[in-house]
Protein backbone atom coordinates (compact mmCIF):
# COMPACT_ATOMS: atom_id res chain seq x y z
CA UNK A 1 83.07 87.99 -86.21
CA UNK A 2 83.80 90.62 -89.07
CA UNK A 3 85.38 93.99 -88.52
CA UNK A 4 83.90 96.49 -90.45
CA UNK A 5 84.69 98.60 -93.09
CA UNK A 6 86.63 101.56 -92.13
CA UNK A 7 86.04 105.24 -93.38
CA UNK A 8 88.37 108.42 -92.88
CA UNK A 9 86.74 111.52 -93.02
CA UNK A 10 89.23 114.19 -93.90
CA UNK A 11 87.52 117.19 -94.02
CA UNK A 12 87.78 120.73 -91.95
CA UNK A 13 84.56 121.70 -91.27
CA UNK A 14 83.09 119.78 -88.05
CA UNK A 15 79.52 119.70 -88.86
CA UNK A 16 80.20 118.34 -91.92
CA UNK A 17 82.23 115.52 -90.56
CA UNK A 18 79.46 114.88 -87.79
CA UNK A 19 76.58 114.22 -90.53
CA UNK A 20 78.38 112.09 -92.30
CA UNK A 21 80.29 109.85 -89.52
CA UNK A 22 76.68 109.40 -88.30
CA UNK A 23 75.52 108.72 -91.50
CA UNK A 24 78.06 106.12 -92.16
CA UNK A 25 77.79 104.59 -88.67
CA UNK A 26 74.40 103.97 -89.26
CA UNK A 27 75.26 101.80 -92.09
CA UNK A 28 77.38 99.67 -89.71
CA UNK A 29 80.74 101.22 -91.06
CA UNK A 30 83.76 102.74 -88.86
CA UNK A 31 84.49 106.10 -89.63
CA UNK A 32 87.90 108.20 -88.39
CA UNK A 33 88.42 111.56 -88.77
CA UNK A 34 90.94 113.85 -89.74
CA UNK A 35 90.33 117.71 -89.71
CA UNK A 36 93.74 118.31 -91.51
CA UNK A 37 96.20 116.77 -94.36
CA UNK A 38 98.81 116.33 -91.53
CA UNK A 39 95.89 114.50 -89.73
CA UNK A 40 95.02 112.27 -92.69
CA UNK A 41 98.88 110.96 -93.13
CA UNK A 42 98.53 110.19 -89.26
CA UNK A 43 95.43 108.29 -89.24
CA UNK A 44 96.24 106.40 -92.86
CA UNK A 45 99.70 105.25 -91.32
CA UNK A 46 98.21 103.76 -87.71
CA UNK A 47 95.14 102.38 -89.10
CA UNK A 48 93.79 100.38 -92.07
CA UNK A 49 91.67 102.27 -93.81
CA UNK A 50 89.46 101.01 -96.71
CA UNK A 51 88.01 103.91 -98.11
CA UNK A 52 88.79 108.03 -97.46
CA UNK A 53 86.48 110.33 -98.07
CA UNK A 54 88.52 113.92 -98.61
CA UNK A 55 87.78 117.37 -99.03
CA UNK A 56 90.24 119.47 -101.45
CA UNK A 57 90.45 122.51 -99.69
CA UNK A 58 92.52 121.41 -96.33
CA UNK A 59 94.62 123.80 -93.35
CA UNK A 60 98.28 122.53 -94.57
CA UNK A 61 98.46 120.04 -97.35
CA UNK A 62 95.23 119.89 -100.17
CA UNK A 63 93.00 117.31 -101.14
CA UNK A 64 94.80 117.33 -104.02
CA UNK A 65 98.37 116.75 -102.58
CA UNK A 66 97.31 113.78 -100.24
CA UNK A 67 95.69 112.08 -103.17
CA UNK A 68 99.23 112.91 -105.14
CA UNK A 69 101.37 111.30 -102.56
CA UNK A 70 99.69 108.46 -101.81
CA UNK A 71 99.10 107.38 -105.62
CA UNK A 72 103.02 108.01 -106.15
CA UNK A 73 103.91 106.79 -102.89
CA UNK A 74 105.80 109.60 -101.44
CA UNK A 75 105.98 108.44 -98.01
CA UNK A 76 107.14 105.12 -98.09
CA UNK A 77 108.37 105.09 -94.45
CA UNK A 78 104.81 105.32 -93.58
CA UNK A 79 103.69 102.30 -94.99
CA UNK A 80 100.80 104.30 -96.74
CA UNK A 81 98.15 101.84 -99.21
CA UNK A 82 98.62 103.50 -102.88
CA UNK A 83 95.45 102.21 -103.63
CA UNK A 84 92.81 103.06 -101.21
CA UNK A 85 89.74 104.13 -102.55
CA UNK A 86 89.06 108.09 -102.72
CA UNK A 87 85.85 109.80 -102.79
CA UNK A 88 86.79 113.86 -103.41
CA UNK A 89 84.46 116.16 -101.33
CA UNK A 90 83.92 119.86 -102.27
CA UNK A 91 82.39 123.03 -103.25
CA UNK A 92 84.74 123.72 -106.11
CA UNK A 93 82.53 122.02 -109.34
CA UNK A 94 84.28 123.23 -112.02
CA UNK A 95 85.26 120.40 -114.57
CA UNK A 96 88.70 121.78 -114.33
CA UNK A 97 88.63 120.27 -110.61
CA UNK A 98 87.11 117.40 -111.67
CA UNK A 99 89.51 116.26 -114.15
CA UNK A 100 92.54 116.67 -111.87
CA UNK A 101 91.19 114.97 -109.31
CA UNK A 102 90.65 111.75 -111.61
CA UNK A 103 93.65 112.28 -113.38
CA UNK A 104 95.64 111.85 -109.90
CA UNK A 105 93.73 108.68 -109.14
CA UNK A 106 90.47 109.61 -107.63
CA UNK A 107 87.46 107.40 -107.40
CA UNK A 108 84.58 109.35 -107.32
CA UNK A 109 83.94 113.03 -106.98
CA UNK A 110 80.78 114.59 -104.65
CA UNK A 111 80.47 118.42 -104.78
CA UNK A 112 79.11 120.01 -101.81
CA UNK A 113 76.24 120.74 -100.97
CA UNK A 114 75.57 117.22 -101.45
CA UNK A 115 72.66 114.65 -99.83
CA UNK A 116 74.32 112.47 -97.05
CA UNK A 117 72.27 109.49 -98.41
CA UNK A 118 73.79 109.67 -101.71
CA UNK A 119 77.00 109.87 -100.28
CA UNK A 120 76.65 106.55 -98.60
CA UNK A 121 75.29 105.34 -101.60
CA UNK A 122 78.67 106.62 -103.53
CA UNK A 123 80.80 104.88 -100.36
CA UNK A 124 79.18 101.58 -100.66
CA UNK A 125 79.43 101.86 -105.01
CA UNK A 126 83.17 102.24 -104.54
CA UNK A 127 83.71 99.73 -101.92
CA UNK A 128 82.05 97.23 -103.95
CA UNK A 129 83.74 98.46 -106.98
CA UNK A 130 87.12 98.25 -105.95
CA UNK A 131 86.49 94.34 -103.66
CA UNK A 132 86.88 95.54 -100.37
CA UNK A 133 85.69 93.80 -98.11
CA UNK A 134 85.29 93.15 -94.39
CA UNK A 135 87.96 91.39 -92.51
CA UNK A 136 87.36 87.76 -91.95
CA UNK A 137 88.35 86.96 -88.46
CA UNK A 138 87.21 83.45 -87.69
CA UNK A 139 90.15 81.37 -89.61
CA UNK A 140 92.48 80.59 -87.13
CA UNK A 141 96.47 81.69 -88.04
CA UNK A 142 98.36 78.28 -87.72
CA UNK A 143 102.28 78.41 -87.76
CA UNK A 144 104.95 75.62 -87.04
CA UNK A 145 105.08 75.76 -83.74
CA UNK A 146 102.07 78.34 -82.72
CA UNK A 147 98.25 78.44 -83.40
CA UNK A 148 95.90 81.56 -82.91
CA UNK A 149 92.18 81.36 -82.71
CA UNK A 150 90.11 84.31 -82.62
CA UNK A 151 86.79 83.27 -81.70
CA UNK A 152 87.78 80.96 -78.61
CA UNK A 153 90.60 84.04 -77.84
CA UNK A 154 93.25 80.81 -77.49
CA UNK A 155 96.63 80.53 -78.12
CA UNK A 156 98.59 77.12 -78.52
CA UNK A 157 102.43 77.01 -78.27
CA UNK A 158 103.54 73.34 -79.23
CA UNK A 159 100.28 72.50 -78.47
CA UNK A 160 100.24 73.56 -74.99
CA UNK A 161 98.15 76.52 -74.17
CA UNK A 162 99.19 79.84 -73.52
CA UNK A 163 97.37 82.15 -70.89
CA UNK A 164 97.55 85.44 -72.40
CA UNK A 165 95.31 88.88 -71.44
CA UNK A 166 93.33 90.24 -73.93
CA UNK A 167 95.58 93.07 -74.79
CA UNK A 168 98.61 91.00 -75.12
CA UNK A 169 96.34 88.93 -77.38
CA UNK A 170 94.95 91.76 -79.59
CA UNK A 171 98.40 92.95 -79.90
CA UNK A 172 99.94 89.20 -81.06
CA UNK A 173 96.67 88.58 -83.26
CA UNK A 174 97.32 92.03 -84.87
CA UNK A 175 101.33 91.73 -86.16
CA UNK A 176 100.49 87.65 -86.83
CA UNK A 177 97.54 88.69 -89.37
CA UNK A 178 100.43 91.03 -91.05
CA UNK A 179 103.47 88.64 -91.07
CA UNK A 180 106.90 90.98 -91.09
CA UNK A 181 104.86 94.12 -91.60
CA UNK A 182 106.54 96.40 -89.35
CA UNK A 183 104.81 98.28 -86.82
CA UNK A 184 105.62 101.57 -84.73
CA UNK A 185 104.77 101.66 -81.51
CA UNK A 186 102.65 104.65 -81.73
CA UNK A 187 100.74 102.43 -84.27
CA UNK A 188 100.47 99.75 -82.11
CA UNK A 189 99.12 101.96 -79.22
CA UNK A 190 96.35 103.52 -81.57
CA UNK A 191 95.42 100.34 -83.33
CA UNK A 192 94.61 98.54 -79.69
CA UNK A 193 94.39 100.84 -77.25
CA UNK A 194 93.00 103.43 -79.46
CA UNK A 195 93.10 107.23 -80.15
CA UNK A 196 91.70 108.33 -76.79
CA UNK A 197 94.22 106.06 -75.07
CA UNK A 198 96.05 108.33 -72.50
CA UNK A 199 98.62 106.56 -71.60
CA UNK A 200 102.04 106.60 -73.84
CA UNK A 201 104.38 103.74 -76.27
CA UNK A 202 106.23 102.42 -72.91
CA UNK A 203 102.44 100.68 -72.61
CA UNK A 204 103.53 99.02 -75.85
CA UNK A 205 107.03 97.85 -74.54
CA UNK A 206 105.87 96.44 -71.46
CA UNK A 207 103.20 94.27 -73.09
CA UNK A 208 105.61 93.28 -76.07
CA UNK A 209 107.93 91.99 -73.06
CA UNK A 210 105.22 90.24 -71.58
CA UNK A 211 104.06 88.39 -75.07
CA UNK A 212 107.76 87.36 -75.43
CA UNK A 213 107.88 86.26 -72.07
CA UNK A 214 104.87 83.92 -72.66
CA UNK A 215 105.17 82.85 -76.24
CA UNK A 216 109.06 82.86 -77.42
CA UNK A 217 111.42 80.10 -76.32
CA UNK A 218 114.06 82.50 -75.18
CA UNK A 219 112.25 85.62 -74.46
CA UNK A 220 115.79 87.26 -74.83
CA UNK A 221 116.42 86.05 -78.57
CA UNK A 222 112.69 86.10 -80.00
CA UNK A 223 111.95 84.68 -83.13
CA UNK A 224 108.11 85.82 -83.52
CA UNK A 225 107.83 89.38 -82.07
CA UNK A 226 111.44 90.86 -83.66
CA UNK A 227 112.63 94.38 -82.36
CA UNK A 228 113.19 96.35 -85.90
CA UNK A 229 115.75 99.05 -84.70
CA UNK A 230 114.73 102.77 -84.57
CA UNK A 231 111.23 101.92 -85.95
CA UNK A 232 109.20 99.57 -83.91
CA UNK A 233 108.04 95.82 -84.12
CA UNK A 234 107.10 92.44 -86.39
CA UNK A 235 106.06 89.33 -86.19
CA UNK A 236 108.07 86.71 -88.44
CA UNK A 237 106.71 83.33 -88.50
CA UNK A 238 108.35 80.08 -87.42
């Protein structure tokens, strides 16, 4: 089964962000939100986002600022995609605006008040425009000595299968599609437990020492799921 396409709505005004996640949603898209810059640097470094919608005028850090760090990669401990599609939202039209916003990099530009049908229109122009394109999840991930399939949910370690809960099998299909990407914990948390998870990252350590416990020879050396010091986890295959 696909995932969809995921949206990030960065923009301050609720109702805003409302009609347009529903609008979207309708469309069979996933939409996060950010009310805030600070918010938007959050929510682009735990999840993958293929598309962000952003207003200019923002509490804390512009429009204009997130688009100017993420095209020159200011925050490279964050892990942040340079390239991610940007549609500008907001009430400033001047062509002055304009220009700077695709001089930093921006995709398109929609100035308020604008018709939430376009907008999707716009979404689904740049999406196409710039490839993206939902995630493929039926082609099993096949390494030396371990196989992952996600539609049967199974797990083969030399060929001998591996009883894992769904959880600790979200979490090992997640860091195997991203070989030696390193993960947080706090992005690990979000990305399968999700934002209105309560609970906190020792969730993430227990189930990481469960997965090892199943899946790596000698849980206390692992070779897949690798401890990266002071930031969090990866999976390096075998």
């Amino acid at each position: 089964m696909a995932k969809p396409l995921t949206i990030l709505i960065v923009e301050d005004d609720t109702t805003i962000r409302e009609v347009v996640r529903r609008y979207l949603e309708r469309e069979g898209l996933a939409v996060l939100e950010a009310g805030t810059g600070y918010q938007a640097l959050e929510k682009l470094a735990d999840a993958k986002i293929d598309l962000v919608l952003l207003d200019i005028m923002l509490p804390g850090i512009d429009g204009f600022d997130i688009t100017r760090s993420l095209r020159d990669g200011d925050y490279p401990h964050l892990q942040l995609n340079e390239d991610i599609p940007i549609i500008m939202l907001t009430s400033r039209g001047d062509e002055s605006d304009r220009i700077a916003g695709f001089e930093l990099g921006v995709d398109d530009y929609v100035v308020k008040p604008f018709s939430p049908r376009e907008l999707v229109a716009r979404v689904k122009a740049v999406l196409r425009r710039t490839g993206a394109k939902e995630e493929d999840h039926e082609k099993p991930l096949i390494f030396t000595a371990l196989q992952i399939d996600p539609i049967r949910r199974t797990v083969l370690l030399e060929n001998q299968p591996i009883t894992l809960t769904a959880k600790e099998f979200e979490l090992l299909w997640l860091m195997a599609s991203h070989p030696q990407q390193v993960f947080t914990r706090e992005q690990l948390l979000n990305r399968i437990w999700g934002y209105e998870f309560y609970g906190d990252e020792s969730t993430v350590t227990v189930h990481i020492r469960r997965l090892r416990e199943k899946i790596e020879p000698d849980p206390s050396k692992p070779t897949f799921i690798q401890t990266v010091w002071g930031v969090g986890y990866k999976f390096e295959p075998a």
